[in-house]
PDB file of N, CA and C in Angstrom:
ATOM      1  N   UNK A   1      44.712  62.456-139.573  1.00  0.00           N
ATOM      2  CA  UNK A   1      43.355  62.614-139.117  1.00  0.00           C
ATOM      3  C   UNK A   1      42.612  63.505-140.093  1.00  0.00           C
ATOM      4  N   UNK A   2      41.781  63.477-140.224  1.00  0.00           N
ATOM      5  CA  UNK A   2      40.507  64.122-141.353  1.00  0.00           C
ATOM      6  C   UNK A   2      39.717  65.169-140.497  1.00  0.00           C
ATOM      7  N   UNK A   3      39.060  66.164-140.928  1.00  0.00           N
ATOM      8  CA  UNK A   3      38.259  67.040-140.353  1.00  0.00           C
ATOM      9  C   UNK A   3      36.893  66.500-140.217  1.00  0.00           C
ATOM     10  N   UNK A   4      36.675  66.385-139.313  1.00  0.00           N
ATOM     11  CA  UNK A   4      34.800  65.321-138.908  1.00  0.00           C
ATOM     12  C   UNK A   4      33.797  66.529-139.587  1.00  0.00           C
ATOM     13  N   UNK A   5      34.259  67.600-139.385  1.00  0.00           N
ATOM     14  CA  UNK A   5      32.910  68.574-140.461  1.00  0.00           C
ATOM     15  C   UNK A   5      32.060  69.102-139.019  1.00  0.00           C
ATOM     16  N   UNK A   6      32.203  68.572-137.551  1.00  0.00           N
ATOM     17  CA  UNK A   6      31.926  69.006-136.200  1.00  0.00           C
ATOM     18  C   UNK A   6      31.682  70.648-136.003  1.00  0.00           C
ATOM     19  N   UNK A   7      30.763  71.143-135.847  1.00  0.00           N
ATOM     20  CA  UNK A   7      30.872  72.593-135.042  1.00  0.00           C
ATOM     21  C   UNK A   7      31.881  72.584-134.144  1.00  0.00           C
ATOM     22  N   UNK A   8      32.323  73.331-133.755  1.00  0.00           N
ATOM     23  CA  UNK A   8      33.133  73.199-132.540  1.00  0.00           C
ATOM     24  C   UNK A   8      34.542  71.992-132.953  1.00  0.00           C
ATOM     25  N   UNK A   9      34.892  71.619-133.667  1.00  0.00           N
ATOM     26  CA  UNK A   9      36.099  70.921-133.936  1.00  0.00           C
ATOM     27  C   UNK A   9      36.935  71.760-134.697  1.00  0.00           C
ATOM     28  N   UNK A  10      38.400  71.535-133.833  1.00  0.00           N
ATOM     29  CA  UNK A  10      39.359  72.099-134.594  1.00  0.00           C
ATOM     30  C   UNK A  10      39.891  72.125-135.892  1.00  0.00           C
ATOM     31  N   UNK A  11      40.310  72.870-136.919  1.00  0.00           N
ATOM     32  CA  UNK A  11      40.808  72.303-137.787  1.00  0.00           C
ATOM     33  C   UNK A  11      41.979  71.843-137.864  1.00  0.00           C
ATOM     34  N   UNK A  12      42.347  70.427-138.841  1.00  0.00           N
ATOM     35  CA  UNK A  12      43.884  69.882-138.792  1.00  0.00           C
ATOM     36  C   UNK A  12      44.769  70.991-138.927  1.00  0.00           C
ATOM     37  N   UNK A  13      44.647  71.853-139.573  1.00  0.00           N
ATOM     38  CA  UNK A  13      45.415  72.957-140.126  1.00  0.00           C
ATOM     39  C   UNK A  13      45.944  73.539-138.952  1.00  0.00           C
ATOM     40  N   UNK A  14      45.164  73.694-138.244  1.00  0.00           N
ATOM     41  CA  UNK A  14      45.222  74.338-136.616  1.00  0.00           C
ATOM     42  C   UNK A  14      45.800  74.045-135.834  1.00  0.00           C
ATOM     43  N   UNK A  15      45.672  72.424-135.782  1.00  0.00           N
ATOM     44  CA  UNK A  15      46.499  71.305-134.849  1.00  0.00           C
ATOM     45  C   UNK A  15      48.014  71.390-135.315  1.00  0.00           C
ATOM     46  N   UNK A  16      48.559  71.306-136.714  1.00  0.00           N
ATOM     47  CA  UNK A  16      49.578  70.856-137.090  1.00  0.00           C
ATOM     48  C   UNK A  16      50.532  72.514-137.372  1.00  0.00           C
ATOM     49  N   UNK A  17      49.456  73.006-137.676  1.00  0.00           N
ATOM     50  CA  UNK A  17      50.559  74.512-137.758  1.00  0.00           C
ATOM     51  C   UNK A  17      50.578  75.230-136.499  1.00  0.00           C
ATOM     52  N   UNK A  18      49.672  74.606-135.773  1.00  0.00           N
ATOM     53  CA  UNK A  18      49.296  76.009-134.635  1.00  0.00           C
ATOM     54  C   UNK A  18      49.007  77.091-134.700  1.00  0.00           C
ATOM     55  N   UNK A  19      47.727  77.061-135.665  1.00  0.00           N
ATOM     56  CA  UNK A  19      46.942  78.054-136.527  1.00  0.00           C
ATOM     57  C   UNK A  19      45.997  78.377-135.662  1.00  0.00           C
ATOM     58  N   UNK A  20      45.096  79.608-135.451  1.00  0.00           N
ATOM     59  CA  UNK A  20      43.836  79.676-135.198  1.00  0.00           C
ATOM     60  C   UNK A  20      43.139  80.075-136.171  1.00  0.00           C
ATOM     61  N   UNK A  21      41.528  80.529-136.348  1.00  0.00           N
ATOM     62  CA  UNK A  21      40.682  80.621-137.152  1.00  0.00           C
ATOM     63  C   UNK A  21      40.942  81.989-137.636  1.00  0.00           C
ATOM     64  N   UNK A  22      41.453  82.668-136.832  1.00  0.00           N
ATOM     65  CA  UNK A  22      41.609  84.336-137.718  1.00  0.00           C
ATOM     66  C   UNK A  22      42.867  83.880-138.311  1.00  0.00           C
ATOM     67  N   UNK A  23      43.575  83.785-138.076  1.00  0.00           N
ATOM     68  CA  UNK A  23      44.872  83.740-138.610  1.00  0.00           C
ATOM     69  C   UNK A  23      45.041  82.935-140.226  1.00  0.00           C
ATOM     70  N   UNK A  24      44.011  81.317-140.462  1.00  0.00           N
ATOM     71  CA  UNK A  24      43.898  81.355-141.466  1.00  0.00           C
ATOM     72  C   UNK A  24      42.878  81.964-142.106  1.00  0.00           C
ATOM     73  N   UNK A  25      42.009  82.464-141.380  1.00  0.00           N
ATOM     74  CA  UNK A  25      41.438  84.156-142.557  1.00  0.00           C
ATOM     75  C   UNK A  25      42.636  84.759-143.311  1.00  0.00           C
ATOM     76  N   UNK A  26      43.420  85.321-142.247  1.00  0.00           N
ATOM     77  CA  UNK A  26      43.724  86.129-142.922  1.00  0.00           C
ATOM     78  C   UNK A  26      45.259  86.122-144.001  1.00  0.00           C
ATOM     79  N   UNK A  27      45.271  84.955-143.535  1.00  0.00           N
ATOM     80  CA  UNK A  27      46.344  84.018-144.756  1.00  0.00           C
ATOM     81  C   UNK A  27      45.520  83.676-146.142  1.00  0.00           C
ATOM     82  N   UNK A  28      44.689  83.344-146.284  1.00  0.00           N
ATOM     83  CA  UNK A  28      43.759  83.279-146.837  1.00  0.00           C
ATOM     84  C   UNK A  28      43.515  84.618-148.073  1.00  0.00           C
ATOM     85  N   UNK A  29      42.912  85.328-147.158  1.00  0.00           N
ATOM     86  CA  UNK A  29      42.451  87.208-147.783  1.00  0.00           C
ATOM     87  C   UNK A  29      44.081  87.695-148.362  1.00  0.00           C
ATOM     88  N   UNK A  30      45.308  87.698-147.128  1.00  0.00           N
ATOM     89  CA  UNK A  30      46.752  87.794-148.016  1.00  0.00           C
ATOM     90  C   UNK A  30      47.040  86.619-149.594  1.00  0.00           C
ATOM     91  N   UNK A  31      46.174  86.248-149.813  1.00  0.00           N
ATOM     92  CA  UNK A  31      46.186  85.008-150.770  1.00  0.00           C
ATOM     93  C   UNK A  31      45.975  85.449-151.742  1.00  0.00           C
ATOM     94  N   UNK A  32      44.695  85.735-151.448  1.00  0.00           N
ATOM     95  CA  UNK A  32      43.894  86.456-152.494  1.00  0.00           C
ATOM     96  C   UNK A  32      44.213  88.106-153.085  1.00  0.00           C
ATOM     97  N   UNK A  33      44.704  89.079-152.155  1.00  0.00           N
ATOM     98  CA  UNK A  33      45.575  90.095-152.459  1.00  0.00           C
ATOM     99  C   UNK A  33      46.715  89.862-153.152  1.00  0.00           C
ATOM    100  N   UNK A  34      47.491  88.991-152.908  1.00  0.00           N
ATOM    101  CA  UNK A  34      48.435  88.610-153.849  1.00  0.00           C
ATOM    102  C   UNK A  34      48.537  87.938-154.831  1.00  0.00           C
ATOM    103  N   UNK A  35      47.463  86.830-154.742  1.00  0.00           N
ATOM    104  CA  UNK A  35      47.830  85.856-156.238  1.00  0.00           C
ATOM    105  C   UNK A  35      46.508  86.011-157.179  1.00  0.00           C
ATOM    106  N   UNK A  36      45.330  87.071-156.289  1.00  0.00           N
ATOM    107  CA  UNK A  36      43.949  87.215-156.703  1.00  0.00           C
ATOM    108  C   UNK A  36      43.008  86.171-157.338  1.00  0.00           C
ATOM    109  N   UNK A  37      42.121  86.239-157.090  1.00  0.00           N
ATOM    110  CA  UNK A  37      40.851  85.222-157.393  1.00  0.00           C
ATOM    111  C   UNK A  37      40.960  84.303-158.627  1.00  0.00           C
ATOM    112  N   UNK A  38      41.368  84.326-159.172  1.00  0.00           N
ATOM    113  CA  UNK A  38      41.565  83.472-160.451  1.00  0.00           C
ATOM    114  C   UNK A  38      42.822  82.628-160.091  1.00  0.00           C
ATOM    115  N   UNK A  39      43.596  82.730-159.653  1.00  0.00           N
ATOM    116  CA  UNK A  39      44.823  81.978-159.286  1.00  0.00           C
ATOM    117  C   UNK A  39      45.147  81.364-157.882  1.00  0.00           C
ATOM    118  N   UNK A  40      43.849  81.918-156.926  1.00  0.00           N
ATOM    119  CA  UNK A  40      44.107  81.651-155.744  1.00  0.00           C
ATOM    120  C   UNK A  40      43.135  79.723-155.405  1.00  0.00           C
ATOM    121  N   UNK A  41      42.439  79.820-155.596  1.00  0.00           N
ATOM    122  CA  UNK A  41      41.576  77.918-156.250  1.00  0.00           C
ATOM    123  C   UNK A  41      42.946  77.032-156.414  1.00  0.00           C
ATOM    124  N   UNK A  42      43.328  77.473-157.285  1.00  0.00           N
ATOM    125  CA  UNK A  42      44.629  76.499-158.021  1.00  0.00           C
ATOM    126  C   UNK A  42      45.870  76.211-156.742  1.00  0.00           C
ATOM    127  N   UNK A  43      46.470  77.187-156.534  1.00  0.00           N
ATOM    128  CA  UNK A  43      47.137  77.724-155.634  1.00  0.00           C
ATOM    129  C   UNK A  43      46.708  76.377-154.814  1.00  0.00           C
ATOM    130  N   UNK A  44      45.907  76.997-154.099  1.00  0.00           N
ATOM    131  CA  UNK A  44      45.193  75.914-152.819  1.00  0.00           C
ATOM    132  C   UNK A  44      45.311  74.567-153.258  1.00  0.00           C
ATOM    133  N   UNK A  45      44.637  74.316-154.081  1.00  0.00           N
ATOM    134  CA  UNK A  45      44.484  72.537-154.449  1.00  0.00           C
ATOM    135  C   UNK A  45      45.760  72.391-154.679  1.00  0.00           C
ATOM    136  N   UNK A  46      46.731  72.933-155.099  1.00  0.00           N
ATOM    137  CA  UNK A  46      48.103  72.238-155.597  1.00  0.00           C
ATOM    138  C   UNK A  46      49.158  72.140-154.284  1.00  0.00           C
ATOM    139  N   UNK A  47      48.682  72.997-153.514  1.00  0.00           N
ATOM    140  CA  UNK A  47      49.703  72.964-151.891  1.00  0.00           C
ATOM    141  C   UNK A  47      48.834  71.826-151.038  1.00  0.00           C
ATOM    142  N   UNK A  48      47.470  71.879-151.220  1.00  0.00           N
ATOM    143  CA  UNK A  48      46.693  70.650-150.449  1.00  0.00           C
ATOM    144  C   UNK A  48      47.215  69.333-151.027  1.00  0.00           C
ATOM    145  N   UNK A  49      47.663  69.439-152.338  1.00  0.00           N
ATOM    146  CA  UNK A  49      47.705  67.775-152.789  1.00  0.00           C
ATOM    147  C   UNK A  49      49.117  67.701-152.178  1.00  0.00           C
ATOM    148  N   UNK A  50      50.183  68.322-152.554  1.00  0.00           N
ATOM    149  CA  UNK A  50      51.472  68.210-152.555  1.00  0.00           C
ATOM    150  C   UNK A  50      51.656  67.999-150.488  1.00  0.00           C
ATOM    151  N   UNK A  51      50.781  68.985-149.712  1.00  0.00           N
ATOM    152  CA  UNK A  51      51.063  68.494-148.254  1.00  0.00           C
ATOM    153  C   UNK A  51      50.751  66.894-148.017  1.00  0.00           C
ATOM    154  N   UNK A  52      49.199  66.774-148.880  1.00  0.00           N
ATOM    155  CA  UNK A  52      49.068  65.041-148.830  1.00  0.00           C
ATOM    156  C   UNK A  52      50.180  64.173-149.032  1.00  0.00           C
ATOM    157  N   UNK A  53      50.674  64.362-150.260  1.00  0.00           N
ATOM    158  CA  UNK A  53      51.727  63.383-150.424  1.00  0.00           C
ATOM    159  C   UNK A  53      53.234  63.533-149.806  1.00  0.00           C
ATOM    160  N   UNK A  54      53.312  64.937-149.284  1.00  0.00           N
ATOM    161  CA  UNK A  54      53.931  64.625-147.642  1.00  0.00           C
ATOM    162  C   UNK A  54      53.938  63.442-146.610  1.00  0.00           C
ATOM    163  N   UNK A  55      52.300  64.302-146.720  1.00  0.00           N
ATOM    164  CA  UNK A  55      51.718  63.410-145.452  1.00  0.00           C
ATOM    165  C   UNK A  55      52.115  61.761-145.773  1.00  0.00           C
ATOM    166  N   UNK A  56      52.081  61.475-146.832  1.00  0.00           N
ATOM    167  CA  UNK A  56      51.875  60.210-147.119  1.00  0.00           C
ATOM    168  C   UNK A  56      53.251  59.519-147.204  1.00  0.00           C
ATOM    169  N   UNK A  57      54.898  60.402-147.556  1.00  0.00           N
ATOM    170  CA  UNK A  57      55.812  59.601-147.369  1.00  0.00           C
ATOM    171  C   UNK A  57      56.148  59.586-145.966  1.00  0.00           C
ATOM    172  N   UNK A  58      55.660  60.813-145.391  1.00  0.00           N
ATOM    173  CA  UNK A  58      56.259  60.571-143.941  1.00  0.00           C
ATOM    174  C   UNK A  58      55.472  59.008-142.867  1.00  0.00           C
ATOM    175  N   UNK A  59      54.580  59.551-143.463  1.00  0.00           N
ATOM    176  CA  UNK A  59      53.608  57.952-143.018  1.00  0.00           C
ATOM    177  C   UNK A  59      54.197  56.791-143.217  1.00  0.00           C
ATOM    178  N   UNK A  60      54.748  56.701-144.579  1.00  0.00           N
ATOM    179  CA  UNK A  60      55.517  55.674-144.819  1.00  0.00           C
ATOM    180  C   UNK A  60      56.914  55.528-144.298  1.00  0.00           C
ATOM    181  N   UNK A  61      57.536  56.825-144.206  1.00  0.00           N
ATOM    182  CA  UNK A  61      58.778  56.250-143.212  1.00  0.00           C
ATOM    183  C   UNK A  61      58.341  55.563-141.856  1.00  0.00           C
ATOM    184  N   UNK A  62      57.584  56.443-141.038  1.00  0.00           N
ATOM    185  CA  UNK A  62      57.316  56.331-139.887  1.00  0.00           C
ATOM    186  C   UNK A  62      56.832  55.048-139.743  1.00  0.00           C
ATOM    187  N   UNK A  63      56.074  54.108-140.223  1.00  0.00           N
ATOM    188  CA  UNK A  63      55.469  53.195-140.464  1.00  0.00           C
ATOM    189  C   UNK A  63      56.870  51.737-140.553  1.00  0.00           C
ATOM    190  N   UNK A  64      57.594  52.248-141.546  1.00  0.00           N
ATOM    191  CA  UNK A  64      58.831  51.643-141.925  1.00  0.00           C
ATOM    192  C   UNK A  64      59.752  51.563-140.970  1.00  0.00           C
ATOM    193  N   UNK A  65      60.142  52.707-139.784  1.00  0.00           N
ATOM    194  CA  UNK A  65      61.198  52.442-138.741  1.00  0.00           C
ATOM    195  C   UNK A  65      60.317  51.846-137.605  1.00  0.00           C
ATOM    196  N   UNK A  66      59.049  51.714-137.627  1.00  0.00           N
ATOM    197  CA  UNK A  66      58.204  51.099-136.709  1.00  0.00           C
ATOM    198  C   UNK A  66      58.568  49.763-136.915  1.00  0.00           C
ATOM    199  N   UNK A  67      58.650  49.354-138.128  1.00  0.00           N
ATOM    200  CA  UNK A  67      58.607  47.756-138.674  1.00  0.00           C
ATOM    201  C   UNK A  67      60.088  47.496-138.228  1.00  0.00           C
ATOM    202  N   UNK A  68      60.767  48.709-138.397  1.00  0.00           N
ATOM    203  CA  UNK A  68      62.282  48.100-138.096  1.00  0.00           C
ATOM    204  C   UNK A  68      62.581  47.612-137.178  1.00  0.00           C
ATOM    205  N   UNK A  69      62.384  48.471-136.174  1.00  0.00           N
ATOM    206  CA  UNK A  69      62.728  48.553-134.858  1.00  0.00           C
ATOM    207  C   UNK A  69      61.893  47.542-134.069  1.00  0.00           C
ATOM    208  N   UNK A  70      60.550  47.136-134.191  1.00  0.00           N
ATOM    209  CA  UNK A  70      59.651  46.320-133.491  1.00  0.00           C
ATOM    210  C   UNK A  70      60.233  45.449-132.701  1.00  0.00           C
ATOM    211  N   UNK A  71      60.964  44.714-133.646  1.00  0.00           N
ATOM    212  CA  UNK A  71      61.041  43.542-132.734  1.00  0.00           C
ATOM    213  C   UNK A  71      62.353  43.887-131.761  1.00  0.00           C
ATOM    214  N   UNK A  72      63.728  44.539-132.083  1.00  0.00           N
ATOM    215  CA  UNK A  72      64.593  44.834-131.253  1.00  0.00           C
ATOM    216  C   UNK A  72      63.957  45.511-129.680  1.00  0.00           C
ATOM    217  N   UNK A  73      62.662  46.708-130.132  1.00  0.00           N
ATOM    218  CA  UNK A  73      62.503  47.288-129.334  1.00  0.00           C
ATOM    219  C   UNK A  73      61.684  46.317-127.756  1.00  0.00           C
ATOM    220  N   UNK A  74      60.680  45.479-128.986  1.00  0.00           N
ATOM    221  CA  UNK A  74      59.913  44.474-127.847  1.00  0.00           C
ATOM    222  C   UNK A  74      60.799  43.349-127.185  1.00  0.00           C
ATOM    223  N   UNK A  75      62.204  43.062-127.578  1.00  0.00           N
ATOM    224  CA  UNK A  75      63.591  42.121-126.845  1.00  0.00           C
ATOM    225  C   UNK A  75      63.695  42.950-125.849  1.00  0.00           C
ATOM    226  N   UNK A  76      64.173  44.279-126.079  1.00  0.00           N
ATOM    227  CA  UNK A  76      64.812  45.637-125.211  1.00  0.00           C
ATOM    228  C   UNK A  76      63.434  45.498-123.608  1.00  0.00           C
ATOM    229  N   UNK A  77      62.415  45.496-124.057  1.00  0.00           N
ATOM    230  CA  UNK A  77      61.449  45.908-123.124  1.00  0.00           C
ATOM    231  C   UNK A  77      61.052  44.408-122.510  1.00  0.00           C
ATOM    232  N   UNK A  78      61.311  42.721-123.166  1.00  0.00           N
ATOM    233  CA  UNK A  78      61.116  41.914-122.419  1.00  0.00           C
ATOM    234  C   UNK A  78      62.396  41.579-121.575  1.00  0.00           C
ATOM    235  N   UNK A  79      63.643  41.896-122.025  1.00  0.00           N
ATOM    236  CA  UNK A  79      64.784  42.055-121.146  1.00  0.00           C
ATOM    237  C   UNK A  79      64.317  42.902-119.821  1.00  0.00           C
ATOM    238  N   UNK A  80      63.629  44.358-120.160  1.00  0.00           N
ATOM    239  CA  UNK A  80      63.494  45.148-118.804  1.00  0.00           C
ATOM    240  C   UNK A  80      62.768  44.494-118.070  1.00  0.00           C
ATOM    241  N   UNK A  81      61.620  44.108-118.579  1.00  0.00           N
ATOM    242  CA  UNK A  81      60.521  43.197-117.577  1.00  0.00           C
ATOM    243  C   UNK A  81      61.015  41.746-116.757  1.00  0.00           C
ATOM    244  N   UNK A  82      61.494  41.634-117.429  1.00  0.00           N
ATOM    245  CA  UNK A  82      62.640  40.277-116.437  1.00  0.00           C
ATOM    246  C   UNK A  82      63.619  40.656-115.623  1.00  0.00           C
ATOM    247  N   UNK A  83      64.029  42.061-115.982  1.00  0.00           N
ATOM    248  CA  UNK A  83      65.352  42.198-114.556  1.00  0.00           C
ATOM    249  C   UNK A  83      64.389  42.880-113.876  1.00  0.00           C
ATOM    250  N   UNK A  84      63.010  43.896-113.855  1.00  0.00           N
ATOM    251  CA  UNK A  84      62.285  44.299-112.942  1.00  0.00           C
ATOM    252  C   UNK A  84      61.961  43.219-112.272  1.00  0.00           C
ATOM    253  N   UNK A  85      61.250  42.036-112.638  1.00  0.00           N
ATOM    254  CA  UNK A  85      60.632  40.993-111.960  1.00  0.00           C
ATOM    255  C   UNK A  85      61.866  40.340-111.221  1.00  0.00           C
ATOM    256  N   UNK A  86      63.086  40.215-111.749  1.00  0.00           N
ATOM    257  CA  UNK A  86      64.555  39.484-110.758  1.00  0.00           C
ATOM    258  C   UNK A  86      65.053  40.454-109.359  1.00  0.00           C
ATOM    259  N   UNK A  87      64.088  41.595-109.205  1.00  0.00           N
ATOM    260  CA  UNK A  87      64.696  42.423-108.297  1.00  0.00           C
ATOM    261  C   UNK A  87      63.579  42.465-107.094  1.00  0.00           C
ATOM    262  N   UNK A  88      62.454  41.157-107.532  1.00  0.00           N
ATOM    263  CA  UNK A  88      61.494  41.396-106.502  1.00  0.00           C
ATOM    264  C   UNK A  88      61.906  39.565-105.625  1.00  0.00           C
ATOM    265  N   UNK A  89      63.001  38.725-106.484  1.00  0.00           N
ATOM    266  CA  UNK A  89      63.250  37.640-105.704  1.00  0.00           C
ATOM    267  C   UNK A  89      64.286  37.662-104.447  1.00  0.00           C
ATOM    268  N   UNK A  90      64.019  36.758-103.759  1.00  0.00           N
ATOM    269  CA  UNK A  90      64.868  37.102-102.383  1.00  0.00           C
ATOM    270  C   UNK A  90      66.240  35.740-102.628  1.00  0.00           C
ATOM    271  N   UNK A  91      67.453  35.981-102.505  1.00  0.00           N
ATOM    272  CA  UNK A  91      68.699  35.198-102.242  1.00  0.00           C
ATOM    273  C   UNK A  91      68.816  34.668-101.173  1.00  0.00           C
ATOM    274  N   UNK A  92      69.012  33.010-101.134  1.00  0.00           N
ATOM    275  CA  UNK A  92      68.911  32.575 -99.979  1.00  0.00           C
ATOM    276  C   UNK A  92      70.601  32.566-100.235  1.00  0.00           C
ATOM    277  N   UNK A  93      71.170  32.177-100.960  1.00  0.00           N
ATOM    278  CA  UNK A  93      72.512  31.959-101.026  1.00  0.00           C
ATOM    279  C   UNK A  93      73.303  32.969-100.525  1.00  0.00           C
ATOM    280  N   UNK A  94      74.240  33.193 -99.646  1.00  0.00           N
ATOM    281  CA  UNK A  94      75.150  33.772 -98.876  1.00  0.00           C
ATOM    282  C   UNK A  94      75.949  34.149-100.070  1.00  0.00           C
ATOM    283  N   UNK A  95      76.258  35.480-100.126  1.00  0.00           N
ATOM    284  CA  UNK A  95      76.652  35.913-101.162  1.00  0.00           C
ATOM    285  C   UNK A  95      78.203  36.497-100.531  1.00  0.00           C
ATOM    286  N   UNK A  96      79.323  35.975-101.337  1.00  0.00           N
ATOM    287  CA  UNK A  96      80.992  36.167-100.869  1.00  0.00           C
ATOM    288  C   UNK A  96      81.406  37.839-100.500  1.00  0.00           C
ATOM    289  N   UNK A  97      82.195  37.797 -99.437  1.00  0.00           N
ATOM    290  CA  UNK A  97      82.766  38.728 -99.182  1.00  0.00           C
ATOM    291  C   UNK A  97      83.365  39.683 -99.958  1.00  0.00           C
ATOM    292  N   UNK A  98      83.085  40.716-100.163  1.00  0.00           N
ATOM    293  CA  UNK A  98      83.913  42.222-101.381  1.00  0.00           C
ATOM    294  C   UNK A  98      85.033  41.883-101.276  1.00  0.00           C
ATOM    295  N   UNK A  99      85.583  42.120 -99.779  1.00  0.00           N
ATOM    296  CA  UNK A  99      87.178  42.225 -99.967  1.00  0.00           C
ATOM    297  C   UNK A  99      87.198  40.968 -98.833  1.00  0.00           C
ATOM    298  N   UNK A 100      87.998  39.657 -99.017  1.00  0.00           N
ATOM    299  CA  UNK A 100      87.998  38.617 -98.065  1.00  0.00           C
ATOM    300  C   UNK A 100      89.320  39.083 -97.430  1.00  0.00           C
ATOM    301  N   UNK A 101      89.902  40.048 -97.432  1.00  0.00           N
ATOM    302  CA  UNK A 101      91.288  40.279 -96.608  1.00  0.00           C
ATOM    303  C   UNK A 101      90.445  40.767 -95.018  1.00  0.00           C
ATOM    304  N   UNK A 102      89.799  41.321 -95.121  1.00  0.00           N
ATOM    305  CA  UNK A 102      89.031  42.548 -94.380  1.00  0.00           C
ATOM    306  C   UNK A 102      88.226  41.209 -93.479  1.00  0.00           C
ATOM    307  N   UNK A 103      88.204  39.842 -94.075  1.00  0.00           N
ATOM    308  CA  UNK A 103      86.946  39.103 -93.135  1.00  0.00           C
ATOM    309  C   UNK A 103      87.649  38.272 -92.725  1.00  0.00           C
ATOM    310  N   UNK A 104      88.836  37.826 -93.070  1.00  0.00           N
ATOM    311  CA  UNK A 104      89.793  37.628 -92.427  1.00  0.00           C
ATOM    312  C   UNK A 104      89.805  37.343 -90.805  1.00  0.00           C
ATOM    313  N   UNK A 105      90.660  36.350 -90.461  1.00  0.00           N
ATOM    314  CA  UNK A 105      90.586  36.955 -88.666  1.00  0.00           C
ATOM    315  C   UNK A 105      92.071  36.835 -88.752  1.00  0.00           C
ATOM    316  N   UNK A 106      92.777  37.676 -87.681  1.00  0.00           N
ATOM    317  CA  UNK A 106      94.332  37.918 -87.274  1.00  0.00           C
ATOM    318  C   UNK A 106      95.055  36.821 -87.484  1.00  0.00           C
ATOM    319  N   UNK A 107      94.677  35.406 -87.141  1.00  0.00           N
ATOM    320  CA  UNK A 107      95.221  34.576 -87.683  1.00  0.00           C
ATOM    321  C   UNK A 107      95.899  34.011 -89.024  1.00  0.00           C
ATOM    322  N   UNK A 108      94.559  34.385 -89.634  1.00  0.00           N
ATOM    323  CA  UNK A 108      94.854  33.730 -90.706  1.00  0.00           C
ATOM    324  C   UNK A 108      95.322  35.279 -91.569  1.00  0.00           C
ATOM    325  N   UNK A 109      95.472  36.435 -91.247  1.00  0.00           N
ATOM    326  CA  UNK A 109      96.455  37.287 -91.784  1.00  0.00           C
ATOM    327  C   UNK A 109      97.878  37.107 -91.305  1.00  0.00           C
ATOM    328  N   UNK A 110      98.364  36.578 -90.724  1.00  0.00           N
ATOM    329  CA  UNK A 110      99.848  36.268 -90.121  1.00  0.00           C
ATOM    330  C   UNK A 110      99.727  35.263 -90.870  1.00  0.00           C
ATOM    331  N   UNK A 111      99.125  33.889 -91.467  1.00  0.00           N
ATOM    332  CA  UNK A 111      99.146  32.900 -91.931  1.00  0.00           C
ATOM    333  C   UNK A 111     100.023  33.628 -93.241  1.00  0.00           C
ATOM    334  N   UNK A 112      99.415  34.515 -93.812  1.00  0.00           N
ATOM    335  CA  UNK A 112      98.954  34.531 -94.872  1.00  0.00           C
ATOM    336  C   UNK A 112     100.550  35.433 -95.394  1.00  0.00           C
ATOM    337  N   UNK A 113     100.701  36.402 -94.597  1.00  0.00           N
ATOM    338  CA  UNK A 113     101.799  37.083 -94.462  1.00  0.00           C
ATOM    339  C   UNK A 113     103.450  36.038 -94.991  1.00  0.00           C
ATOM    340  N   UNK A 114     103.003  35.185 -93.594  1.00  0.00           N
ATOM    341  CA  UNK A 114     104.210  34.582 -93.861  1.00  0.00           C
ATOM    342  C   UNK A 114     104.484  33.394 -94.688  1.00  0.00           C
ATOM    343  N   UNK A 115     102.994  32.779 -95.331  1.00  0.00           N
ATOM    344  CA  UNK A 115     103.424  32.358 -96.819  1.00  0.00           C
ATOM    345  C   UNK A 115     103.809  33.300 -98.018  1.00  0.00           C
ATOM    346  N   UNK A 116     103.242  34.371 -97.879  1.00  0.00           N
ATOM    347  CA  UNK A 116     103.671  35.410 -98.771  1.00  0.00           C
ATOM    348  C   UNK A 116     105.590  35.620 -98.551  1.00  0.00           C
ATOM    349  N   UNK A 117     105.703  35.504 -97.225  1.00  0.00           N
ATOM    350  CA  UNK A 117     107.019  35.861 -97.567  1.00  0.00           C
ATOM    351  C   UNK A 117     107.991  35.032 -98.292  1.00  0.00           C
ATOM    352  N   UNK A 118     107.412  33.944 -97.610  1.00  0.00           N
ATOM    353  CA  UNK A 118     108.113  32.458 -98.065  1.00  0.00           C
ATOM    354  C   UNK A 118     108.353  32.376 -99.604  1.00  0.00           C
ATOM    355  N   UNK A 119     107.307  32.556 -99.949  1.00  0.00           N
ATOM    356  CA  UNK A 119     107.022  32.491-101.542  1.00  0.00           C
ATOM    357  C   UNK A 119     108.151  33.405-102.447  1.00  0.00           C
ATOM    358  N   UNK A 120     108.289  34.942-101.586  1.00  0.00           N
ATOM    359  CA  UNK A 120     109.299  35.890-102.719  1.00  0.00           C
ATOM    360  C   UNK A 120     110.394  35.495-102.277  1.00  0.00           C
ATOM    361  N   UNK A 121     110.961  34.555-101.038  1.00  0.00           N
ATOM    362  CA  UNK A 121     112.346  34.131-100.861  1.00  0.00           C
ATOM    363  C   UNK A 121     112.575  32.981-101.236  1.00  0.00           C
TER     364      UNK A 121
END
């Protein structure tokens, strides 16, 4: 984002470092105490260009795992939207017993028993 030049608008500097307006004063004035007026111009333009072209590979990664990921991510999210929408249909189909021993009736567990026995003798 660029600085609109706005009264009342923050500066990027502000946003991204979590700077306020005194604070780069007085980063600024420590600038100038230390690297003094003749060296402090230079200084500046050479950390402004070099953050740009920061700015500019990270843009390009970010940009680049966007491209990567796109399409896996938009499969991932039309998969979710189809099992959300499968959880609003109703089953008419009678769906089988967990455990069919248990639904069983007494009968057919004695049935069942004594083919079992039959079988290991």
């Amino acid at each position: 984002m660029l600085h609109t030049g706005r009264l009342g608008a923050q500066f990027y500097a502000g946003r991204v470092f979590n700077l306020t307006g005194s604070e780069i004063i007085f980063l600024l004035l420590a600038g100038l105490v230390v690297l003094g007026p003749e060296r402090l111009p230079g200084v500046i333009r050479t950390v402004g260009r070099v953050y740009g072209e920061v700015r500019k590979m990270a843009q390009g990664i970010e940009n680049e795992i966007k491209d990567t990921f796109a399409d896996p991510v938009s499969d991932l999210k039309k998969t979710a939207q189809d099992i959300r929408a499968g959880f609003g249909e109703i089953d008419t189909e009678p769906s089988p017993p967990m455990r069919p021993e248990r639904s069983a009736t007494p009968e057919e567990l004695a049935a069942r028993e004594a083919q079992q026995s039959e079988d290991q003798q």
